[in-house]
Protein backbone atom coordinates (compact mmCIF):
# COMPACT_ATOMS: atom_id res chain seq x y z
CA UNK A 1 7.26 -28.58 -25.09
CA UNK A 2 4.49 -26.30 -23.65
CA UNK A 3 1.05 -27.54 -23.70
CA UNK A 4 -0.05 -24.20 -23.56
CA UNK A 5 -0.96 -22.99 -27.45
CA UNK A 6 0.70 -20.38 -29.03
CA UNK A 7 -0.25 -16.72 -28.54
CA UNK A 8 -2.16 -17.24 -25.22
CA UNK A 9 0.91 -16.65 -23.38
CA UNK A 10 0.07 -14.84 -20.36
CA UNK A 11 1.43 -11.60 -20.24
CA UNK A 12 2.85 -10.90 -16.72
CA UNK A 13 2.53 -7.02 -15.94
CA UNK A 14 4.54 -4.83 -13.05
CA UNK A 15 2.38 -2.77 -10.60
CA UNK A 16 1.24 -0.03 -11.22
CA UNK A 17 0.70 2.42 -8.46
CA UNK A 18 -2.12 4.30 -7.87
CA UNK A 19 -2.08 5.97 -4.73
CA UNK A 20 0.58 5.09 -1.40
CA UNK A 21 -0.05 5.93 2.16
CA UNK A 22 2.88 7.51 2.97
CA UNK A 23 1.91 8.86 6.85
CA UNK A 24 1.18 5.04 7.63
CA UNK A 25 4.99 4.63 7.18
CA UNK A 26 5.60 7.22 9.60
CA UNK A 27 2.75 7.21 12.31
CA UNK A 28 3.63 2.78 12.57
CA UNK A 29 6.03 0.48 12.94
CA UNK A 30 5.33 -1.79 10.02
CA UNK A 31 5.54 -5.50 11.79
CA UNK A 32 3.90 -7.33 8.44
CA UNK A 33 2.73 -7.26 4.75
CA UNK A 34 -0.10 -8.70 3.00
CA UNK A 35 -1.71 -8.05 -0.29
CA UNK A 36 -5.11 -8.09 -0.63
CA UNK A 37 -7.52 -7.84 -3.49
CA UNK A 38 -10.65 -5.27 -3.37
CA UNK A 39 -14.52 -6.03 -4.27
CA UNK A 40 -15.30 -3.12 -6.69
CA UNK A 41 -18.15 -1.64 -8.59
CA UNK A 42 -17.65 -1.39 -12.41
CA UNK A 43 -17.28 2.68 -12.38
CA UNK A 44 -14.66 2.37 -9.13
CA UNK A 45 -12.19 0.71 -11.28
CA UNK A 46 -12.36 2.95 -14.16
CA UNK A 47 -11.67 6.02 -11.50
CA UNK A 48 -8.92 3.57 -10.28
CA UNK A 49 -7.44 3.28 -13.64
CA UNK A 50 -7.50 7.35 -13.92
CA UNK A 51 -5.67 7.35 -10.76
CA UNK A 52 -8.69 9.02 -8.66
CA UNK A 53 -8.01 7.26 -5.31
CA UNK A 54 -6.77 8.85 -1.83
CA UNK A 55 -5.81 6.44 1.46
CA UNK A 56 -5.44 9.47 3.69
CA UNK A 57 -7.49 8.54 6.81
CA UNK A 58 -8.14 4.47 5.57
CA UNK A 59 -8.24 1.66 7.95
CA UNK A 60 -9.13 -2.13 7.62
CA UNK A 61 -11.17 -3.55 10.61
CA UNK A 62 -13.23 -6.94 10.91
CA UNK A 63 -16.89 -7.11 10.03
CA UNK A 64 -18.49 -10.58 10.73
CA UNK A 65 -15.48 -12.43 10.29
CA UNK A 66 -14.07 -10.97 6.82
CA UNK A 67 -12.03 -7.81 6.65
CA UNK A 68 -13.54 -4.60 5.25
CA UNK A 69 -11.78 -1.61 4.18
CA UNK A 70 -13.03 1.74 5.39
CA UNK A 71 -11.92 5.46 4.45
CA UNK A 72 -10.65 4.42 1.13
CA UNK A 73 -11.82 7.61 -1.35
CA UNK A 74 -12.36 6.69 -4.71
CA UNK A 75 -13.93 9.75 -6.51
CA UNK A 76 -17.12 9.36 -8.47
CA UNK A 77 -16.56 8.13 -12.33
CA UNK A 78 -16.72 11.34 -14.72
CA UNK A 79 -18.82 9.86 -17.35
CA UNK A 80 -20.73 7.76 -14.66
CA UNK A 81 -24.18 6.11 -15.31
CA UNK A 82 -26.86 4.48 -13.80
CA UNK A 83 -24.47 2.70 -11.12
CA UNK A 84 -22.49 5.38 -9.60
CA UNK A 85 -20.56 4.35 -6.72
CA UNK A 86 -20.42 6.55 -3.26
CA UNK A 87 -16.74 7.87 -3.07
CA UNK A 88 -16.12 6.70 0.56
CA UNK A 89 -18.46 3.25 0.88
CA UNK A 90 -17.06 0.42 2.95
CA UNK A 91 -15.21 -2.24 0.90
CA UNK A 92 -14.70 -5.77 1.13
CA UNK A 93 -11.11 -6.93 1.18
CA UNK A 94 -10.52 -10.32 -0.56
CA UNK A 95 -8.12 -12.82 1.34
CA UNK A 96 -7.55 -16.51 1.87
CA UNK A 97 -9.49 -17.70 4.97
CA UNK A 98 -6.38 -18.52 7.14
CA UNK A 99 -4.54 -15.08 5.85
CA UNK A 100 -7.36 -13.98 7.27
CA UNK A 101 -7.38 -15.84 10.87
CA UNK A 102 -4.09 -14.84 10.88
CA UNK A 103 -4.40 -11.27 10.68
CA UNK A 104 -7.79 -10.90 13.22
CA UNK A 105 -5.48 -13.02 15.93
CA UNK A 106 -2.90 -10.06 15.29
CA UNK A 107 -5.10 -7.15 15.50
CA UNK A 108 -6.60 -8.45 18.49
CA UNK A 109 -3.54 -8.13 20.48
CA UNK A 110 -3.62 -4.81 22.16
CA UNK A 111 -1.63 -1.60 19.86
CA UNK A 112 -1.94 -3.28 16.66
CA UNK A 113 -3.91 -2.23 13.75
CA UNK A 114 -4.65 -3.15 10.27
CA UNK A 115 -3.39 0.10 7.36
CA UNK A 116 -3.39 0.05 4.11
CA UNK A 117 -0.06 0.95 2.08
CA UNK A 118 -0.66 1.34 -1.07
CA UNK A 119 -3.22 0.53 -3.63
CA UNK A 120 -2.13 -0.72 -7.34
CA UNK A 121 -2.94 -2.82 -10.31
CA UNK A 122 -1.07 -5.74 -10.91
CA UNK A 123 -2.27 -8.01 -13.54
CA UNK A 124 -4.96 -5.87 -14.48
CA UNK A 125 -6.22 -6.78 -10.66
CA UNK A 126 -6.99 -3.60 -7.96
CA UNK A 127 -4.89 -4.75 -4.94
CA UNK A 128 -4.07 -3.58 -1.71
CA UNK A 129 -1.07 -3.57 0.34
CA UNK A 130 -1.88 -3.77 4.17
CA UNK A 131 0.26 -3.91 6.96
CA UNK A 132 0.01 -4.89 10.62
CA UNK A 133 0.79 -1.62 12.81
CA UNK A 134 1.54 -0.58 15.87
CA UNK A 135 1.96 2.69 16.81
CA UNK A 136 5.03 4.90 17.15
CA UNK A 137 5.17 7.56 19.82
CA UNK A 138 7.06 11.14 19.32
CA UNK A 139 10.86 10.04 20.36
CA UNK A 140 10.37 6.95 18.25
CA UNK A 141 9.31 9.23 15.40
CA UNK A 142 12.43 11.00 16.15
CA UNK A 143 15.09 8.11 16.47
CA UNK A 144 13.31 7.05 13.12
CA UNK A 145 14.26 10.57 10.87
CA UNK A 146 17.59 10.75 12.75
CA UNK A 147 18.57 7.42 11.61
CA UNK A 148 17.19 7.92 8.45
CA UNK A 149 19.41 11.10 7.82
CA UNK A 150 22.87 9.74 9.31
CA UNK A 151 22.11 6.57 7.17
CA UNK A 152 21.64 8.77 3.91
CA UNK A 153 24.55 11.08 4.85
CA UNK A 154 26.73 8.00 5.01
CA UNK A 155 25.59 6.59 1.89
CA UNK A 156 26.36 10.16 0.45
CA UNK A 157 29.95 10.07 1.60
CA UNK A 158 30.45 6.31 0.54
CA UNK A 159 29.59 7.55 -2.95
CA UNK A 160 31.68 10.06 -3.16
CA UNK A 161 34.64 7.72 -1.87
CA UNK A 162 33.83 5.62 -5.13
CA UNK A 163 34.04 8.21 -7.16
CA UNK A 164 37.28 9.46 -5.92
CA UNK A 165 35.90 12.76 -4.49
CA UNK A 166 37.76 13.45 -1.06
CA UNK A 167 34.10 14.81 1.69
CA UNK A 168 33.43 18.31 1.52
CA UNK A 169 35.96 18.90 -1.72
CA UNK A 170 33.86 20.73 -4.25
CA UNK A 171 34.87 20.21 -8.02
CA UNK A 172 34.13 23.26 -9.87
């Protein structure tokens, strides 16, 4: 039996997206993950929860030995008061110390940088996704897409194989 009383179950909720950094996906070569939560003013969140964020042109860097997130835009709160937030502003990223020491001994290594993913709710808490990067030049870019589309034009014909479809019939 649950020691836990009845009706404070906590109620576990999926992500919910808010804005991804697609380019990141294609200008790096994603070598790790982390997820990182965000300090935030009161009227950030609310234009978080309207879905009023951009990571075009965000980066993460190290500022005295804590990671800082720089470039996010977050526009200003609609109905905003007293303690407005500036849409660009440097924010703190919220990880555990050794994550942390981790990451900095990564990014120090020459071509690697710190990007943000995606940022997203989960739990009713702003988070970030970050990866460590390293760059990918043009013909890597290249090899990337090319792959990509021979891997979804086989997955194309392997579908129609299960479906009994002979490639290139068309059914009409």
């Amino acid at each position: 039996m649950s020691s836990r009383p009845q009706g404070s179950a906590r109620r576990e909720t999926p992500r919910r997206m808010i804005a991804t950094n697609k380019r990141a996906r294609h200008e790096y070569e994603i070598l790790k993950t982390y997820e990182a939560g965000l300090v935030l003013r009161g009227t950030e969140v609310k234009a978080l929860r309207l879905g009023r964020a951009s990571l075009v042109g965000a980066f993460a860097q190290e500022l005295e030995g804590e990671l800082h997130l720089y470039g996010l835009h977050i526009a200003e709160y609609a109905v905003r008061g007293w303690s407005d937030h500036g849409p660009r502003r440097t924010r703190k990223l919220l990880l555990h110390r050794a994550e942390i020491n981790r990451i900095l001994a990564k990014i120090r290594e020459p071509g690697v940088t710190l990007v943000p993913l995606a940022l997203y709710f989960e739990n009713g808490w702003a988070k970030v996704e970050l990866g460590i990067a390293r760059g990918l030049r043009e013909y890597d870019k290249r090899q990337v897409l090319a792959a990509r589309d021979a891997n979804r034009e086989i997955a194309r014909e392997v579908g129609r194989r299960l479906k009994g479809r002979r490639a290139g019939r068309d059914l009409r």
